[in-house]
Protein backbone atom coordinates (compact mmCIF):
# COMPACT_ATOMS: atom_id res chain seq x y z
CA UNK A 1 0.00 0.00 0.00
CA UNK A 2 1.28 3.39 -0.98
CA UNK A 3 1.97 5.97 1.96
CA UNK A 4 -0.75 8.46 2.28
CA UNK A 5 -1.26 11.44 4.77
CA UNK A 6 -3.85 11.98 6.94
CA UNK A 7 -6.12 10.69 10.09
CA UNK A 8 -8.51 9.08 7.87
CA UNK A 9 -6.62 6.96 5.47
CA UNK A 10 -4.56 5.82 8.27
CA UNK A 11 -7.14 5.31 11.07
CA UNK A 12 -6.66 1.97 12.28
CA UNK A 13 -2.93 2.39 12.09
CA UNK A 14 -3.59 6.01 14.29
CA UNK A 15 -6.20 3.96 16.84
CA UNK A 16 -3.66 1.64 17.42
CA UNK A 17 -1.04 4.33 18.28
CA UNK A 18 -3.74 5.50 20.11
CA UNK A 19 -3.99 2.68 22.53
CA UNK A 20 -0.36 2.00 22.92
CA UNK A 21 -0.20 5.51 24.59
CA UNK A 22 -2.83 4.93 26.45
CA UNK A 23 -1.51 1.25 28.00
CA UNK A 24 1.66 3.39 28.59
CA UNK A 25 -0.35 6.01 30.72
CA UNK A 26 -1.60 3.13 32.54
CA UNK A 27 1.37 1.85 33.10
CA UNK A 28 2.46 5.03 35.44
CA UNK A 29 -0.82 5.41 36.09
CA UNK A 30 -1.14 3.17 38.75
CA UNK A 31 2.26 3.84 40.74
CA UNK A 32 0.04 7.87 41.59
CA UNK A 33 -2.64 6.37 43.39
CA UNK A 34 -1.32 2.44 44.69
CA UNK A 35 2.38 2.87 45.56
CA UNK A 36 2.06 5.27 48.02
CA UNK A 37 -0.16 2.53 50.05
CA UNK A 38 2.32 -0.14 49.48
CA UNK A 39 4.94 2.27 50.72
CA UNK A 40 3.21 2.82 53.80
CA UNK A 41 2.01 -0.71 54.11
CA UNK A 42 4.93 -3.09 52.98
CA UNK A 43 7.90 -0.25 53.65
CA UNK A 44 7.11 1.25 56.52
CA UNK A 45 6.87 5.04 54.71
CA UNK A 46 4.41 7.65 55.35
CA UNK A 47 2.70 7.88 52.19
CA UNK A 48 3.08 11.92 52.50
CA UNK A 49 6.80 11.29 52.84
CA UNK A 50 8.03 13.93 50.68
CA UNK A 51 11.87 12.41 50.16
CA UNK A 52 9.90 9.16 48.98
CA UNK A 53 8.01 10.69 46.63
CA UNK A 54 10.66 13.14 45.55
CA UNK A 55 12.98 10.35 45.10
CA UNK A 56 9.99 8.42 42.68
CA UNK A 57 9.68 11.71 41.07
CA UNK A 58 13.07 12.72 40.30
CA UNK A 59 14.27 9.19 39.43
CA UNK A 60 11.47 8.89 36.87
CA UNK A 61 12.32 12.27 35.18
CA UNK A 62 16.08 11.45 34.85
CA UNK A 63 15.43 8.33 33.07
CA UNK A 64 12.23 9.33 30.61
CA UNK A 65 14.49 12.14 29.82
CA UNK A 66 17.18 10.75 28.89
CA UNK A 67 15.53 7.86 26.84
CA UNK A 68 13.44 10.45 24.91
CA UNK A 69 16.42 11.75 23.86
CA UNK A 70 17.91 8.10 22.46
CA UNK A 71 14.52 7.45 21.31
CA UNK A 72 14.10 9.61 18.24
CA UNK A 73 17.69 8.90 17.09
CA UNK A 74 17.37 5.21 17.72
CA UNK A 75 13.86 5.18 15.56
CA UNK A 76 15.82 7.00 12.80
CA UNK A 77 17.98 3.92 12.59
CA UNK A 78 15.78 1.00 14.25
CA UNK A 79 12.47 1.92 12.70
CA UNK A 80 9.57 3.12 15.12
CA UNK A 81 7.73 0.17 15.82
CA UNK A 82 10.78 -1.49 16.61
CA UNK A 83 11.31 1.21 19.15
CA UNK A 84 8.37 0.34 20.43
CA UNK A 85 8.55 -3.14 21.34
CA UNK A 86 11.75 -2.76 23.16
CA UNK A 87 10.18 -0.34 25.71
CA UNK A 88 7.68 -2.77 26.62
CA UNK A 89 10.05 -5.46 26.64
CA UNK A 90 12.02 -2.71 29.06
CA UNK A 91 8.64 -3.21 31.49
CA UNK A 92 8.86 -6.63 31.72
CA UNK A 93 10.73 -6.42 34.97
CA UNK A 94 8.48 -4.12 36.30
CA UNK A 95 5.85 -6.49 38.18
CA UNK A 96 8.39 -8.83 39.62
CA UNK A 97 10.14 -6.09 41.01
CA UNK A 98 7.02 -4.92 42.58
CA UNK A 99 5.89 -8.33 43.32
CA UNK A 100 8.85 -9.34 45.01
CA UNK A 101 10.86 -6.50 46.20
CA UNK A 102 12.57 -6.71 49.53
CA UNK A 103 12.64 -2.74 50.38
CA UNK A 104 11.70 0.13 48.42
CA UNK A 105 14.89 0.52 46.75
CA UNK A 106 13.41 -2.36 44.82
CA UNK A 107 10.65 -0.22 43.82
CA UNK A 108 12.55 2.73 42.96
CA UNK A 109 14.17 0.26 40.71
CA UNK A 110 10.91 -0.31 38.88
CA UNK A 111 10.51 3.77 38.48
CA UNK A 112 13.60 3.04 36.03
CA UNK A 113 12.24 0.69 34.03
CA UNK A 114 8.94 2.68 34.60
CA UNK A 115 11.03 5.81 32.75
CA UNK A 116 12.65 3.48 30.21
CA UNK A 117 9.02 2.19 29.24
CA UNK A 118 7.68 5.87 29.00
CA UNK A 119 10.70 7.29 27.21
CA UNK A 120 10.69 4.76 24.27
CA UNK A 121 7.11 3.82 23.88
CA UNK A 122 4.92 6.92 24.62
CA UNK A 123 7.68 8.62 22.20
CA UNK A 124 7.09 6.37 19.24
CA UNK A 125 3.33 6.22 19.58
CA UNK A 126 3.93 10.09 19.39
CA UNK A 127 5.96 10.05 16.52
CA UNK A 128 4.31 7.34 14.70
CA UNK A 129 1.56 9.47 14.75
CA UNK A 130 3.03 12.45 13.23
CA UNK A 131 4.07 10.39 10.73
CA UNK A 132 1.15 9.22 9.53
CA UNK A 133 -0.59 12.78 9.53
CA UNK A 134 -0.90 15.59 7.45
CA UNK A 135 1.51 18.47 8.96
CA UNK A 136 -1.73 20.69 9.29
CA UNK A 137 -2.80 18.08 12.11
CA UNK A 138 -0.03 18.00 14.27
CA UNK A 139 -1.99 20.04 17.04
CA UNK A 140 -4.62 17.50 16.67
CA UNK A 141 -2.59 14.45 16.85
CA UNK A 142 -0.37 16.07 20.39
CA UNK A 143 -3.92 16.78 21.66
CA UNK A 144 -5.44 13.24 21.11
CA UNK A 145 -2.40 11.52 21.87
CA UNK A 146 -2.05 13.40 25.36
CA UNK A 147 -5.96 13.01 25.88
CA UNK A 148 -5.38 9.17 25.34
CA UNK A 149 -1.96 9.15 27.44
CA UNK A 150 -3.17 10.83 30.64
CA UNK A 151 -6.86 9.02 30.21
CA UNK A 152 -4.50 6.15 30.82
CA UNK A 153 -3.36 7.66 34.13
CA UNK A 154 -6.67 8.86 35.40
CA UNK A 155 -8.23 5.40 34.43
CA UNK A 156 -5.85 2.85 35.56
CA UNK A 157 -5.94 4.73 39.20
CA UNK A 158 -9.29 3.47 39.36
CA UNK A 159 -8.65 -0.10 37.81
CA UNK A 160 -5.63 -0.98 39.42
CA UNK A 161 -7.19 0.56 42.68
CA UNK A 162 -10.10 -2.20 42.43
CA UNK A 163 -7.79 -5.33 41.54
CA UNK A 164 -5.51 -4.04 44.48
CA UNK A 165 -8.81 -4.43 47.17
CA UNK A 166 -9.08 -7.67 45.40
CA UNK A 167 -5.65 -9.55 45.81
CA UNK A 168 -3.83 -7.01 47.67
CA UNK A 169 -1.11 -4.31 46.88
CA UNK A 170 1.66 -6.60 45.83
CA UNK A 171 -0.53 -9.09 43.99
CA UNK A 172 -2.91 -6.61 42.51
CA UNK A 173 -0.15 -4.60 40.42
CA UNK A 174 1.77 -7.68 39.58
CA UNK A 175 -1.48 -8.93 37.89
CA UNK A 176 -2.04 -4.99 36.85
CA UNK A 177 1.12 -3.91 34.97
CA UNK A 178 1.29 -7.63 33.87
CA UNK A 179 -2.12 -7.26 31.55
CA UNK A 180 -0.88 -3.94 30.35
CA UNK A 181 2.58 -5.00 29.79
CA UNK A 182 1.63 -8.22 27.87
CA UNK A 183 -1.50 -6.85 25.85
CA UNK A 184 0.74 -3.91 24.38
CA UNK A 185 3.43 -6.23 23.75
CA UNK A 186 1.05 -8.66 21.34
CA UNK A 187 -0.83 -5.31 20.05
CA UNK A 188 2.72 -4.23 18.93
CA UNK A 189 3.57 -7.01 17.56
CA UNK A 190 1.30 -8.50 15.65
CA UNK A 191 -0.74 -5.49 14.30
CA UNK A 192 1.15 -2.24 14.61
CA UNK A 193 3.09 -1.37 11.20
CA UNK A 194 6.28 0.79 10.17
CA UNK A 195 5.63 4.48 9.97
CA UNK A 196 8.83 5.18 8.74
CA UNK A 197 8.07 5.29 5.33
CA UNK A 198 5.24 8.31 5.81
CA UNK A 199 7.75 9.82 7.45
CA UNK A 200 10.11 9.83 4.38
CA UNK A 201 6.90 11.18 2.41
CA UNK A 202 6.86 14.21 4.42
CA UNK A 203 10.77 14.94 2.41
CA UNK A 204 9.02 15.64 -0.55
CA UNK A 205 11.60 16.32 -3.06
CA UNK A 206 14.66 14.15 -1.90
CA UNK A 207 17.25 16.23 -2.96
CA UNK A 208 16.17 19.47 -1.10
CA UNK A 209 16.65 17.26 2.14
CA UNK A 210 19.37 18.41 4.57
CA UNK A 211 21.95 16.07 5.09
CA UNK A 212 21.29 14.24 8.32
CA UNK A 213 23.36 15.31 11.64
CA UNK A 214 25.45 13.18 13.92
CA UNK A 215 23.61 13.29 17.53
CA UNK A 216 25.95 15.68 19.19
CA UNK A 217 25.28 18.11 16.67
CA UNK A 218 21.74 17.54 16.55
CA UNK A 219 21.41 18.25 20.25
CA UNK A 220 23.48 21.50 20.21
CA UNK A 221 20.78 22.70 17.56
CA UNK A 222 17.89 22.04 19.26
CA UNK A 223 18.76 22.73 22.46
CA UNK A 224 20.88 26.29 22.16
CA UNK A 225 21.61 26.64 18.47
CA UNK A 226 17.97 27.53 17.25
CA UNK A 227 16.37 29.99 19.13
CA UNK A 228 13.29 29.10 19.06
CA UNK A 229 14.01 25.60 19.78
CA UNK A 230 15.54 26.78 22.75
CA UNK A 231 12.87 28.72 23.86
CA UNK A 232 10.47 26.25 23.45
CA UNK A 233 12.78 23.79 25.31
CA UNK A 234 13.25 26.27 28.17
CA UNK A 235 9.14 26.26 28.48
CA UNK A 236 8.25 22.51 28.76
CA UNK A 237 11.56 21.71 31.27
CA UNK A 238 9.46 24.76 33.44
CA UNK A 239 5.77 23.50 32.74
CA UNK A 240 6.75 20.39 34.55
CA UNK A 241 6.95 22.62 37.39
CA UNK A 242 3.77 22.94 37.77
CA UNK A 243 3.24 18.73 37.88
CA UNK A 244 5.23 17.90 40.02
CA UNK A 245 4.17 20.77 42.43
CA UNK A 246 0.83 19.64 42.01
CA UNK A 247 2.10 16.13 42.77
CA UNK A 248 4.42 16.80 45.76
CA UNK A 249 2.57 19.39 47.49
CA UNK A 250 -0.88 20.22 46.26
CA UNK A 251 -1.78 16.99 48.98
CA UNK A 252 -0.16 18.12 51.72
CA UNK A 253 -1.40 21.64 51.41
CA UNK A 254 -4.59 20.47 51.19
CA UNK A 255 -4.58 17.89 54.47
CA UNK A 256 -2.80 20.07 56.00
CA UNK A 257 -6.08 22.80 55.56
CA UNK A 258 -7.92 20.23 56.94
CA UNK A 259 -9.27 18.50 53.79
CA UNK A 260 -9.26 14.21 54.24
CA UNK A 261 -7.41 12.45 51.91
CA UNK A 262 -10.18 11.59 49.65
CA UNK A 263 -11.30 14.70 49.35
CA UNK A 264 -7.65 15.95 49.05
CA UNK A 265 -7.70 13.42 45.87
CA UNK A 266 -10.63 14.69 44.72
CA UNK A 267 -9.39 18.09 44.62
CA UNK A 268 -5.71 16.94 42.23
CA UNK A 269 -8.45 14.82 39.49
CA UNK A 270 -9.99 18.39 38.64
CA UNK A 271 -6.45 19.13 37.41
CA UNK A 272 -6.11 15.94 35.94
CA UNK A 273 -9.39 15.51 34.19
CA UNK A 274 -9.47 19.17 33.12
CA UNK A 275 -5.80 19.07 31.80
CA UNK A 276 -6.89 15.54 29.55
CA UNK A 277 -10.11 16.72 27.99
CA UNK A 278 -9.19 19.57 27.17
CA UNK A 279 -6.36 18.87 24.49
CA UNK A 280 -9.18 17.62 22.84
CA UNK A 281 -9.97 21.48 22.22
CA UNK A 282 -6.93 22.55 22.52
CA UNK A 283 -5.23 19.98 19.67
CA UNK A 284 -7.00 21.30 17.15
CA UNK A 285 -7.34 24.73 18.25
CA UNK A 286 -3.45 25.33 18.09
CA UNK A 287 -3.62 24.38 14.43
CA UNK A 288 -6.08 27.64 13.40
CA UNK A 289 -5.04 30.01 16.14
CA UNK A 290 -1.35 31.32 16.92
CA UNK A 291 0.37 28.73 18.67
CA UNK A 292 2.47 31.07 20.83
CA UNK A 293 -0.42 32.86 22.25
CA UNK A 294 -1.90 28.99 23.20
CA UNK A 295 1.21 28.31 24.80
CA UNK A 296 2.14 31.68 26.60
CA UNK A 297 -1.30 32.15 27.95
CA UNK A 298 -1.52 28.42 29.18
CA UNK A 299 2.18 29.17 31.32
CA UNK A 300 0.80 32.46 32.63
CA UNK A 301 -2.72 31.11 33.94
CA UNK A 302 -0.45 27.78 35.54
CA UNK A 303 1.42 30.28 37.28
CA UNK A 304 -1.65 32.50 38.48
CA UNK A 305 -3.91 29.37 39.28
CA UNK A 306 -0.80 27.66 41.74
CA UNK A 307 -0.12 31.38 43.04
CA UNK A 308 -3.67 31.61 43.89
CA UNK A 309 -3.93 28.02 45.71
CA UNK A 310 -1.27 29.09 48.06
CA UNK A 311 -3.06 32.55 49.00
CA UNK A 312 -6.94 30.82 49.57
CA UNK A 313 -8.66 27.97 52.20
CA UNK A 314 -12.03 27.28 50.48
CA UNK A 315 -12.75 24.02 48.79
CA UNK A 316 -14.95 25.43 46.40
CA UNK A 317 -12.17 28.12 45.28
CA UNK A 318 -9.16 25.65 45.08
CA UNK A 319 -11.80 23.41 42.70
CA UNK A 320 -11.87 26.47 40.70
CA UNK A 321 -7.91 27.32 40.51
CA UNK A 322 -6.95 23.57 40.22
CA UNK A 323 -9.96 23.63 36.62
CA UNK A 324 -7.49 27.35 35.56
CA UNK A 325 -3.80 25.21 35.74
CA UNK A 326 -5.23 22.38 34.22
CA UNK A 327 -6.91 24.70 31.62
CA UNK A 328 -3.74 26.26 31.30
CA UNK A 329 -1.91 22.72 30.82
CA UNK A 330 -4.71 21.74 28.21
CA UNK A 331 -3.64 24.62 26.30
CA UNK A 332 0.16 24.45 26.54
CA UNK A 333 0.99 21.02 26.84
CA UNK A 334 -0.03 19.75 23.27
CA UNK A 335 0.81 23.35 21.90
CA UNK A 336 4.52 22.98 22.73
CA UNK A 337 4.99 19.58 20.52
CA UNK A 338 3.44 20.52 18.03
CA UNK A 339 5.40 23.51 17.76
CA UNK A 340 8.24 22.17 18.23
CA UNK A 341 7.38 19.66 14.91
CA UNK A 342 6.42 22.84 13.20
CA UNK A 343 10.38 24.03 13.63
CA UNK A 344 11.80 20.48 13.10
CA UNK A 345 13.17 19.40 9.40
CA UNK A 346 10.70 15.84 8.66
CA UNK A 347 14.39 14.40 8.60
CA UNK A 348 15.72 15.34 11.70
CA UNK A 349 11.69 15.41 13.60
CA UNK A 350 11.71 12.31 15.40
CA UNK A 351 15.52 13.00 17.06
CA UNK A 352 14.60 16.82 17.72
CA UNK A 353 11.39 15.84 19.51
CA UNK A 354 13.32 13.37 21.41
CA UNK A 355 15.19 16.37 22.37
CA UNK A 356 12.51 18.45 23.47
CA UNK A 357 10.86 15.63 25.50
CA UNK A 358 14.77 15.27 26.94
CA UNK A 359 14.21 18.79 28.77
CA UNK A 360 10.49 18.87 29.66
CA UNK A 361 10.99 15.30 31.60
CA UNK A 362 14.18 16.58 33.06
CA UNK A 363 11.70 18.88 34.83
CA UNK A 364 10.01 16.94 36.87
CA UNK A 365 13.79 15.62 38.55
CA UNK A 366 14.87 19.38 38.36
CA UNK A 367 11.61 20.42 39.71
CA UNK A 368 11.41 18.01 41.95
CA UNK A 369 14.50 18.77 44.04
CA UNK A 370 14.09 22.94 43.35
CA UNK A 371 11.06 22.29 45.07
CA UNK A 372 12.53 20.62 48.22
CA UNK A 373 15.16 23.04 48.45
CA UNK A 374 12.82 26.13 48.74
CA UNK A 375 10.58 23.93 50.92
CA UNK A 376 13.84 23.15 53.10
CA UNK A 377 15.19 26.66 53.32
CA UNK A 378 11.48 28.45 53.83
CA UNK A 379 10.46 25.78 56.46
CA UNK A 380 7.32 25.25 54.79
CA UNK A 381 5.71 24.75 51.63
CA UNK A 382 3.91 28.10 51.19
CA UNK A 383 7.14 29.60 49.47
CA UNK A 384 7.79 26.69 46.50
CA UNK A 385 4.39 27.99 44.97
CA UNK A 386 6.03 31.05 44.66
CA UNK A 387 8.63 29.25 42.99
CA UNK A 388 6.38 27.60 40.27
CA UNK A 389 4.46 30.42 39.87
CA UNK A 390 7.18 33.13 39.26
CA UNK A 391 9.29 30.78 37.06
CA UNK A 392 6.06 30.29 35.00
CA UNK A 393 5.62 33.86 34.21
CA UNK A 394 9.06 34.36 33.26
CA UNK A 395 9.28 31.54 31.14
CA UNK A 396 6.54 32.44 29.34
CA UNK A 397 7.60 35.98 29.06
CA UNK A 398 10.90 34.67 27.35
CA UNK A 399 8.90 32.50 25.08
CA UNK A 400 6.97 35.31 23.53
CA UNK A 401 10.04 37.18 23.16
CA UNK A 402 11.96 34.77 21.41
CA UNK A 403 9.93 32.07 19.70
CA UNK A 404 9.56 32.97 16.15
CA UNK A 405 7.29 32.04 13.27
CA UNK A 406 8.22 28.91 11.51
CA UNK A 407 10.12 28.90 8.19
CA UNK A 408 7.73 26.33 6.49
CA UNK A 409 3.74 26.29 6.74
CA UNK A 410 1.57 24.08 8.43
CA UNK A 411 0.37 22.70 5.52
């Protein structure tokens, strides 16, 4: 069958890509809402422990950062799909080490393979996608493929939640990230196809095609060589700010305003349900309307919505700042990758987006532990909002400055 562009032609090839981001959101999915109970329950660990969780956190961002950035270049030469495959054969480990880990070293252990499984497979279900798109739709494709990704998340809190009341923590997400694991593996391999060649369509004319860069280069180019690159770099290394604040602190904030710790929960799923559903409208939207607008007015109302948490004691207000930063992460989040494929040769796409993914991931780890230390040198946890919130602003401020318009059309 001859290549051909677009969501239509290619939609079973798409829906597949579609589910094997979603098995990989529900892959990390479960470790938010079930780990922190085994930690307390098997470990000994408060589950508000913030050095656990910062450690879970930061361990997870090194390593999806640094495979997103061996990801594009290794699909350039390996083929997507065979990227693919050998992140979820890097899972396999995953629910032993759960299942039978002595301490929670062991666990932070499966956090790496965790990152290894995110950084290879969520990045090729990504790029496969773009491949097999018209450039016109890459808004749409980053806002399905991050609706289906963090569905994942949200969903497999609940499922893995409900097997774990079953057969216990251990045994419920062995038997869990086992069905996950295994169904994406088989999905993978016996139905997903090679996107490669789409991607070569995008060339067009072969001999106007740049002559491919060694890594090192690459990486110099996209991550200080091209200004706008860089800016857009700079912007989703600080968005992840905002996550992992949410993650780390949001909770304890909340408890320690006297909210239980359902209701506590409750509160972080606005963010989380608001943030997923809406890519759906913001996708597409970033593909008619000016992308840097999207993105600088989704850092800017993330900033003012975790200023505004820090400052207020009402329930019904926090439900109404945690819907603006997950607004403001609907419109951003999806935004920046497509923008950054808008400023990406089709050649050199799949390595630069690795790239970009590189430095938002390395947020959360960076994040994670600028976070602490604020926490550690204010003596509370009012301060760190300040520290999202301000870094927010200015990072969006730089972004307007110095993102430009991109040489070719999103056509």
């Amino acid at each position: 069958m001859t290549p051909t562009h677009g969501i239509r032609p290619n939609m079973l090839q798409f829906s597949l890509q579609l589910l094997q981001v979603f098995l990989v959101g529900s892959l990390v999915g479960m470790t938010r809402t079930v780990l922190p109970k085994l930690a307390e329950s098997d470990f000994g660990l408060a589950a508000t422990s913030f050095m656990a969780l910062a450690t879970f956190v930061a361990v997870f961002g090194v390593v999806k950062a640094g495979l997103n950035l061996a990801a594009g270049s290794l699909s350039d030469r390996w083929g997507r799909r065979r990227v693919l495959i050998l992140g979820w054969l890097s899972a396999l480990p995953v629910p032993f080490l759960i299942l039978y880990g002595p301490s929670w070293g062991w666990i932070i252990l499966a956090t790496v393979f965790l990152g290894i499984n995110q950084g290879l497979s969520w990045s090729m279900a990504l790029n496969s996608k773009l491949d097999l798109t018209h450039a016109r739709q890459r808004g749409l494709v980053n806002g399905f493929n991050e609706f289906a990704g963090y569905g994942g998340v949200a969903l497999a809190g609940i499922f893995s939640a409900v097997v774990v009341e079953a057969y216990g923590a251990r045994l419920g997400l062995f038997l869990f990230s086992t069905a996950v694991i295994v169904s994406a593996l088989v999905i993978a391999q016996i139905l997903v196809r090679e996107t490669r060649p789409w991607a070569l369509l995008h060339l067009g004319d072969a001999s106007t095609a740049p002559e491919p860069m060694a890594m090192r280069r690459l990486f110099g180019y996209a991550s200080w060589g091209n200004r706008s690159l860089f800016a857009l770099n700079q912007a989703g290394l600080v968005e992840k700010f905002t996550d992992a604040i949410v993650w780390l602190f949001f909770p304890v904030y909340f408890l320690a305003n006297g909210m239980s710790l359902v209701a506590s929960g409750g509160l972080v799923a606005v963010y989380g349900l608001v943030w997923g559903g809406g890519q759906l409208v913001t996708g597409p939207l970033s593909d008619r309307i000016s992308r840097k607008l999207m993105i600088v007015v989704g850092m800017w109302l993330c900033g003012a919505g975790v200023l505004a948490v820090s400052v207020t004691t009402t329930p019904w207000l926090w439900v109404a700042e945690l819907t603006v930063i997950g607004a403001g992460m609907a419109m951003l989040y999806p935004t920046l990758g497509a923008s950054v494929a808008d400023h990406a040769d089709p050649a050199q796409r799949a390595g630069i987006l690795g790239i970009y993914r590189f430095w938002r991931d390395l947020g959360y780890a960076l994040g994670g532990l600028g976070l602490g230390l604020v926490a550690q040198l204010s003596e509370g946890i009012t301060l760190p909002f300040w520290f999202v919130g301000v870094s927010m602003f200015l990072s969006g401020l730089y972004l307007m400055v110095r993102l430009s318009s991109p040489v070719t059309a999103r056509t």
